[in-house]
C-alpha atoms as a PDB file:
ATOM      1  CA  UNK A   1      -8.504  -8.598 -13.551  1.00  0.00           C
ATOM      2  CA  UNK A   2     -10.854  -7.312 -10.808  1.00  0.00           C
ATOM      3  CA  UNK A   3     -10.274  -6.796  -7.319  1.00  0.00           C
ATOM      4  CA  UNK A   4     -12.872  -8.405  -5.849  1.00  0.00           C
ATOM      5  CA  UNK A   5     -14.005  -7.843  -2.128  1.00  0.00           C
ATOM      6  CA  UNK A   6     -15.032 -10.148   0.268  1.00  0.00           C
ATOM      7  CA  UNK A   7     -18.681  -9.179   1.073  1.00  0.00           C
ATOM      8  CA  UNK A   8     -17.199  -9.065   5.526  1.00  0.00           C
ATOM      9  CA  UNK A   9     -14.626  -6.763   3.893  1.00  0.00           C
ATOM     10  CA  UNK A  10     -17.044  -4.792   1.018  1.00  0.00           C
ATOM     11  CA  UNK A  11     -20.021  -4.259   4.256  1.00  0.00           C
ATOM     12  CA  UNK A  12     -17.245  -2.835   6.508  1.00  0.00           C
ATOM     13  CA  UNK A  13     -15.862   0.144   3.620  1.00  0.00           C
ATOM     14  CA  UNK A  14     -16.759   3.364   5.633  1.00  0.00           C
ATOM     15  CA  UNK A  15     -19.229   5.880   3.862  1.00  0.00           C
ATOM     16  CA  UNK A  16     -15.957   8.155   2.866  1.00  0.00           C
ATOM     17  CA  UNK A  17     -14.281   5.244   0.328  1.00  0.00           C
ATOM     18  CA  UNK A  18     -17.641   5.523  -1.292  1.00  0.00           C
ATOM     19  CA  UNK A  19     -16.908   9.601  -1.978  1.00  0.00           C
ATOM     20  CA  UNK A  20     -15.542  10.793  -5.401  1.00  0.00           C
ATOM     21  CA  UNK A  21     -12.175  13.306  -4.765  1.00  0.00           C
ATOM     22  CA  UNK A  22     -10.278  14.720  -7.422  1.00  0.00           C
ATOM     23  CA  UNK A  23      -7.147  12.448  -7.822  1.00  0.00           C
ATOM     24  CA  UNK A  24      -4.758  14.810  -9.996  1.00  0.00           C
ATOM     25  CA  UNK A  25      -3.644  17.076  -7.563  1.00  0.00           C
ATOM     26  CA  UNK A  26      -2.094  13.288  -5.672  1.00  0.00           C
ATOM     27  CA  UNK A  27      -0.472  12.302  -8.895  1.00  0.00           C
ATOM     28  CA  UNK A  28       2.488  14.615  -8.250  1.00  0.00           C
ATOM     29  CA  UNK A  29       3.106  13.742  -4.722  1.00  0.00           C
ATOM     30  CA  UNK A  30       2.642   9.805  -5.317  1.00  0.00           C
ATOM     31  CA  UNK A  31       5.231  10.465  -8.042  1.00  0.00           C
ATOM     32  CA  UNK A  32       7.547  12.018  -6.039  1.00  0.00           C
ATOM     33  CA  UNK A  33       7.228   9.536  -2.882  1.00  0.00           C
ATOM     34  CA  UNK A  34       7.701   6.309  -5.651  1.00  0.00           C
ATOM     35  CA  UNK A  35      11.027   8.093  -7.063  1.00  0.00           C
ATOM     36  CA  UNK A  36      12.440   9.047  -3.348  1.00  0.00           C
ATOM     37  CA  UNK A  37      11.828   5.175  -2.438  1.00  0.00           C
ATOM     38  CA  UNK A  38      13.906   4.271  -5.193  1.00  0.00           C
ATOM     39  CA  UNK A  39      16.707   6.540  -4.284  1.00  0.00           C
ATOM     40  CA  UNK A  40      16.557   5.849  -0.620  1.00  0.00           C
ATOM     41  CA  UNK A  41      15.819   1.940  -1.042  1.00  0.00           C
ATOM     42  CA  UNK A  42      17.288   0.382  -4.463  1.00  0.00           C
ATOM     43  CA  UNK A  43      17.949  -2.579  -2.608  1.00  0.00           C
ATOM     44  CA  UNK A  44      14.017  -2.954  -2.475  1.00  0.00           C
ATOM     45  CA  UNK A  45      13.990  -2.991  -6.417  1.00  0.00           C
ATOM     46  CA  UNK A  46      16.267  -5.039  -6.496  1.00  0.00           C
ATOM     47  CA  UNK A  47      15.073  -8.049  -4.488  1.00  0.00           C
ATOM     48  CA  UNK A  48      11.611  -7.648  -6.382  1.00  0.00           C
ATOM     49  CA  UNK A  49      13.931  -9.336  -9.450  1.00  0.00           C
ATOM     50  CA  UNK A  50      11.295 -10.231 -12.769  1.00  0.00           C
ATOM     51  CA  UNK A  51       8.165  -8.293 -10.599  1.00  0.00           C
ATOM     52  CA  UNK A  52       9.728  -5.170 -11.307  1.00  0.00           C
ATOM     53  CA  UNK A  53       7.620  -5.045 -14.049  1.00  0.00           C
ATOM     54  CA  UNK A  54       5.017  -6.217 -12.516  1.00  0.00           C
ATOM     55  CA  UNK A  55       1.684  -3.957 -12.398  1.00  0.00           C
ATOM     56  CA  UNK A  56      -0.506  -3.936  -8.323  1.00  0.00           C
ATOM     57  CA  UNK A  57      -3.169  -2.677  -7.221  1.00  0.00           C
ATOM     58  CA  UNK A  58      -3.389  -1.180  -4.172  1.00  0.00           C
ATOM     59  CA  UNK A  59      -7.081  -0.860  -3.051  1.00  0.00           C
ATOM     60  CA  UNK A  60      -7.223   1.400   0.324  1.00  0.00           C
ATOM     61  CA  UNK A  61     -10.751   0.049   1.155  1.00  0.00           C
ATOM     62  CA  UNK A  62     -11.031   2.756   3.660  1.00  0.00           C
ATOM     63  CA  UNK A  63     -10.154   5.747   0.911  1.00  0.00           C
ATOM     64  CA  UNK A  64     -12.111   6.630  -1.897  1.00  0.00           C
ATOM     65  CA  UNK A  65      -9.260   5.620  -4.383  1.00  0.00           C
ATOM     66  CA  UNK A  66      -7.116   2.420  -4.985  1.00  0.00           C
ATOM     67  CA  UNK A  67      -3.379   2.733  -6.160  1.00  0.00           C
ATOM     68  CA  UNK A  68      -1.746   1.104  -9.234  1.00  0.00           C
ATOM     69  CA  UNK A  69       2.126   0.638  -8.627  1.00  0.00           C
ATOM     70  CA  UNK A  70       4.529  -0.302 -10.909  1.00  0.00           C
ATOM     71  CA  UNK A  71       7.957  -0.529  -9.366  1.00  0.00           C
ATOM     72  CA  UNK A  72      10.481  -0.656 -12.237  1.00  0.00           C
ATOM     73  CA  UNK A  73      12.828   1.947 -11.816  1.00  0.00           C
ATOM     74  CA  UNK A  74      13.358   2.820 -15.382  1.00  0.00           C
ATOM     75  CA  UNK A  75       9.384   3.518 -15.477  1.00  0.00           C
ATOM     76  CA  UNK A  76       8.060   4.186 -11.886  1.00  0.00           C
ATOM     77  CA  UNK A  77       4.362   4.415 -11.738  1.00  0.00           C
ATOM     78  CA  UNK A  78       3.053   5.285  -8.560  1.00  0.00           C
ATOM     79  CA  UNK A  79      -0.572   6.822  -9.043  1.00  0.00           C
ATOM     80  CA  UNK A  80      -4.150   7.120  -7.694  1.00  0.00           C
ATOM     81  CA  UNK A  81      -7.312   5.523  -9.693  1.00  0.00           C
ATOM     82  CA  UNK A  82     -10.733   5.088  -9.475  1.00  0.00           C
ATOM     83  CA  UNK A  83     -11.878   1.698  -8.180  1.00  0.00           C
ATOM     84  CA  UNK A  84     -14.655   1.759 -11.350  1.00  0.00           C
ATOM     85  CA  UNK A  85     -11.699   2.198 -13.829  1.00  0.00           C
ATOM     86  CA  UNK A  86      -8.397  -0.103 -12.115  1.00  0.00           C
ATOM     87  CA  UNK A  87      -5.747  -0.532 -14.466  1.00  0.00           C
ATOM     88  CA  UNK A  88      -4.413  -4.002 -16.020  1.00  0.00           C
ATOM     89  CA  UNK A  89      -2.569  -5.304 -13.205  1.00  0.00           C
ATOM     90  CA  UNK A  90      -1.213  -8.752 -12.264  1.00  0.00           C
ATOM     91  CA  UNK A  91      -1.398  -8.437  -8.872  1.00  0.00           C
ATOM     92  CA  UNK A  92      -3.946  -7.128  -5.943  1.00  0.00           C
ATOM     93  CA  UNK A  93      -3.967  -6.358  -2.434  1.00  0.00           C
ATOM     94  CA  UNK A  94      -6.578  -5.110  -0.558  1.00  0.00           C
ATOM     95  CA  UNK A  95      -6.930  -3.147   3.229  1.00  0.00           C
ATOM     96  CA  UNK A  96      -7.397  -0.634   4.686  1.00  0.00           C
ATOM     97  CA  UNK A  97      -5.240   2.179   5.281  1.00  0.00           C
ATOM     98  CA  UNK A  98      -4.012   1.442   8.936  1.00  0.00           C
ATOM     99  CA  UNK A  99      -3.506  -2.016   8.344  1.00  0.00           C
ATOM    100  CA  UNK A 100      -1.578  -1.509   5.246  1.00  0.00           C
ATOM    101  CA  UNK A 101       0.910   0.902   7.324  1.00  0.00           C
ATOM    102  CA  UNK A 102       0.864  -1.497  10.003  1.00  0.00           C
ATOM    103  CA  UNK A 103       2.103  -3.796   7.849  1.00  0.00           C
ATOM    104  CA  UNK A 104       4.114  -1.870   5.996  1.00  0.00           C
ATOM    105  CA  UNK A 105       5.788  -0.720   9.590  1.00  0.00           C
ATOM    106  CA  UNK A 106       6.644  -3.824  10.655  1.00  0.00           C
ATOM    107  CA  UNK A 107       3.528  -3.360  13.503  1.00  0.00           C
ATOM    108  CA  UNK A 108       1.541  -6.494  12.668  1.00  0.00           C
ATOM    109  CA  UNK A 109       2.623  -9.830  11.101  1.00  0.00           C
ATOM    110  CA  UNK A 110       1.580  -9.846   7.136  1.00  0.00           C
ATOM    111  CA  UNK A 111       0.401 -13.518   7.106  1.00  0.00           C
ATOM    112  CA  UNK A 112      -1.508 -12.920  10.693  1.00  0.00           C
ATOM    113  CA  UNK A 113      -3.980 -10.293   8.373  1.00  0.00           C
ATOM    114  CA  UNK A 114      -3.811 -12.190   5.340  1.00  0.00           C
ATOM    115  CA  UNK A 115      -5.476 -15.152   7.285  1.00  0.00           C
ATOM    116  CA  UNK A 116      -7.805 -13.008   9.854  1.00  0.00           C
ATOM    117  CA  UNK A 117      -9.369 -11.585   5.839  1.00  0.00           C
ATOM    118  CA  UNK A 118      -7.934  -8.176   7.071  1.00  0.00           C
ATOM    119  CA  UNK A 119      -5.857  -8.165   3.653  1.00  0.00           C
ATOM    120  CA  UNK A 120      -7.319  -9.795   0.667  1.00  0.00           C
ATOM    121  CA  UNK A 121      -4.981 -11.022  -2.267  1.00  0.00           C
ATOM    122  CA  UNK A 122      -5.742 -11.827  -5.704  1.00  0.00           C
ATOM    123  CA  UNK A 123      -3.406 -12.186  -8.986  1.00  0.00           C
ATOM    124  CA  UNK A 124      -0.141 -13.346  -8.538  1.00  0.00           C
ATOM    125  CA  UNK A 125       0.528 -14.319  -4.838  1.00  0.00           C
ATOM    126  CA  UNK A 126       4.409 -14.952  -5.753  1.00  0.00           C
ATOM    127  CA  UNK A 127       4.318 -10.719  -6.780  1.00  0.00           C
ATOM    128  CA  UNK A 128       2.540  -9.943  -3.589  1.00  0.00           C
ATOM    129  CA  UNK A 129       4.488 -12.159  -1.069  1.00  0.00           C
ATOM    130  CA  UNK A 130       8.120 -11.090  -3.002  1.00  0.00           C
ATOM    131  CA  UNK A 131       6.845  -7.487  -2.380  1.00  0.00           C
ATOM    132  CA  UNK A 132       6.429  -8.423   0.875  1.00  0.00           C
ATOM    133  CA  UNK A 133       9.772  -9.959   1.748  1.00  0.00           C
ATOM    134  CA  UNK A 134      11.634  -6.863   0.121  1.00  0.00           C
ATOM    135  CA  UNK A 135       9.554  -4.222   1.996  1.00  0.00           C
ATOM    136  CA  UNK A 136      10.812  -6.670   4.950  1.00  0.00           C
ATOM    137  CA  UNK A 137      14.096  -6.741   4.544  1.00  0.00           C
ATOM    138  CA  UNK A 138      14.305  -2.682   3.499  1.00  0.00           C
ATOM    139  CA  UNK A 139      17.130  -1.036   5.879  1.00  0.00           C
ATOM    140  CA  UNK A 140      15.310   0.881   7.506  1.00  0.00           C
ATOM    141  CA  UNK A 141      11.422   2.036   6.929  1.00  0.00           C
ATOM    142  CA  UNK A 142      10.023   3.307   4.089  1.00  0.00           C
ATOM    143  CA  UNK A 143       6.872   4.640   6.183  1.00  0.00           C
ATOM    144  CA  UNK A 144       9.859   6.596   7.493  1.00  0.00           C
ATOM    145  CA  UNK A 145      11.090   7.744   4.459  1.00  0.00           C
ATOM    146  CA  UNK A 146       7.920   9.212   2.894  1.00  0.00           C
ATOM    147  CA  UNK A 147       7.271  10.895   6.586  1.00  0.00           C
ATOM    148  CA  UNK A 148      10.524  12.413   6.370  1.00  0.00           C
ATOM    149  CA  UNK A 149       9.691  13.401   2.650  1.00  0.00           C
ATOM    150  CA  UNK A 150       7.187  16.414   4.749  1.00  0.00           C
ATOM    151  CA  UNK A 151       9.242  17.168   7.847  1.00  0.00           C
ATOM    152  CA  UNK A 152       8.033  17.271  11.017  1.00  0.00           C
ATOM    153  CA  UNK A 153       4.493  17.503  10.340  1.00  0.00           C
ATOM    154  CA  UNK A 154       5.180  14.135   8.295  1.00  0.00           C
ATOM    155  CA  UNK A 155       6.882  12.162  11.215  1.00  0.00           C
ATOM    156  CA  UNK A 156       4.186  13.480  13.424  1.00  0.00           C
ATOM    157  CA  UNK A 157       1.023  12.085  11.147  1.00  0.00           C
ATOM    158  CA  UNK A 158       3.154   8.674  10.698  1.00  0.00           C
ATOM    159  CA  UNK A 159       3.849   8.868  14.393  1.00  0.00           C
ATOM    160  CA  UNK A 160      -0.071   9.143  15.471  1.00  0.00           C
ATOM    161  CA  UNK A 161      -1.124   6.668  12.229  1.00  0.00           C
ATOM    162  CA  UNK A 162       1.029   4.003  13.725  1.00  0.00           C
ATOM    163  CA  UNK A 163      -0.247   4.369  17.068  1.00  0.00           C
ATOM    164  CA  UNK A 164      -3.612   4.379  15.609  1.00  0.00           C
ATOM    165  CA  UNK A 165      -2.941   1.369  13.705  1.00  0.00           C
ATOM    166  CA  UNK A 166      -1.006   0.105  16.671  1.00  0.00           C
ATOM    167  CA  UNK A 167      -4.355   0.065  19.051  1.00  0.00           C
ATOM    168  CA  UNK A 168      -6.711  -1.072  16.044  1.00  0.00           C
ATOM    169  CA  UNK A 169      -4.122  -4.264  15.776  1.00  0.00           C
ATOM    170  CA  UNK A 170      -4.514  -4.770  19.828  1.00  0.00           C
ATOM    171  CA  UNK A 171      -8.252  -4.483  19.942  1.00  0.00           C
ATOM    172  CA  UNK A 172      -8.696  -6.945  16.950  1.00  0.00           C
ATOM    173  CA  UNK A 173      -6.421  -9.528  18.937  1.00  0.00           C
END
């Protein structure tokens, strides 16, 4: 399965997704942020029932990487991939960055960007909208968690990216 772009959503990728970056050195750190989810959030595994073993895609359209997510805690795979080389997966969900935390923060309403073509989905919708609802109904935020994962300097970056994300959800409206 391919992950196929609207051409709106393809013309608006900025120069920098288009950029090759080395992607080991993130393979650590997406490793680690995937296993302190799970320990801080096992009710989110939980609720995601049979798509636990369920592979996504994650394409940041505005980074010059996708990632492939597999949230099974037995087998976590959190990890960063080439667009030219995406993994199997079953399910796909496209955005960029800022609207993905937005989302992911609770900022802006998941079906409003799904229908405005902010967020493109393809694969399994029932994966994709169940990964929804459980990042929903997480106690607390996993944004937060992963901030908190780097300190200070990590609540500050989530602190300006939501704002960020905040105003680009405003002007779009």
């Amino acid at each position: 399965m391919t992950l196929a772009l609207p051409d709106s959503l393809h013309r608006r990728l900025p120069q920098r997704a288009r950029l090759p970056v080395p992607l080991l050195p993130l393979q650590p750190v997406l490793y680690r942020i995937v296993r302190r989810v799970a320990e801080r959030h096992p009710e989110l595994f939980e609720r995601l029932g049979k798509h636990q073993r369920t592979d996504f895609v994650i394409d940041l359209t505005d980074m010059p990487f996708a990632l492939h997510l597999r949230p099974y805690p037995p087998a976590l795979v959190l990890r960063a991939v080439r667009r030219e080389r995406l993994p199997r997966h079953q399910a796909g969900i496209a955005g960029d960055f800022r609207t993905l935390l937005a989302m992911l923060t609770a900022e802006i309403d998941g079906d409003a960007i799904f229908f405005s073509r902010d967020l493109v989905i393809s694969g399994d919708t029932e994966a994709v909208v169940t990964l929804r609802n459980a990042l929903d109904d997480v106690e607390g935020s996993v944004a937060e968690t992963v901030a908190d994962m780097f300190g200070a300097p990590g609540r500050l970056a989530l602190k300006k990216l939501t704002s960020a994300a905040q105003e680009d959800a405003n002007d779009n409206w």
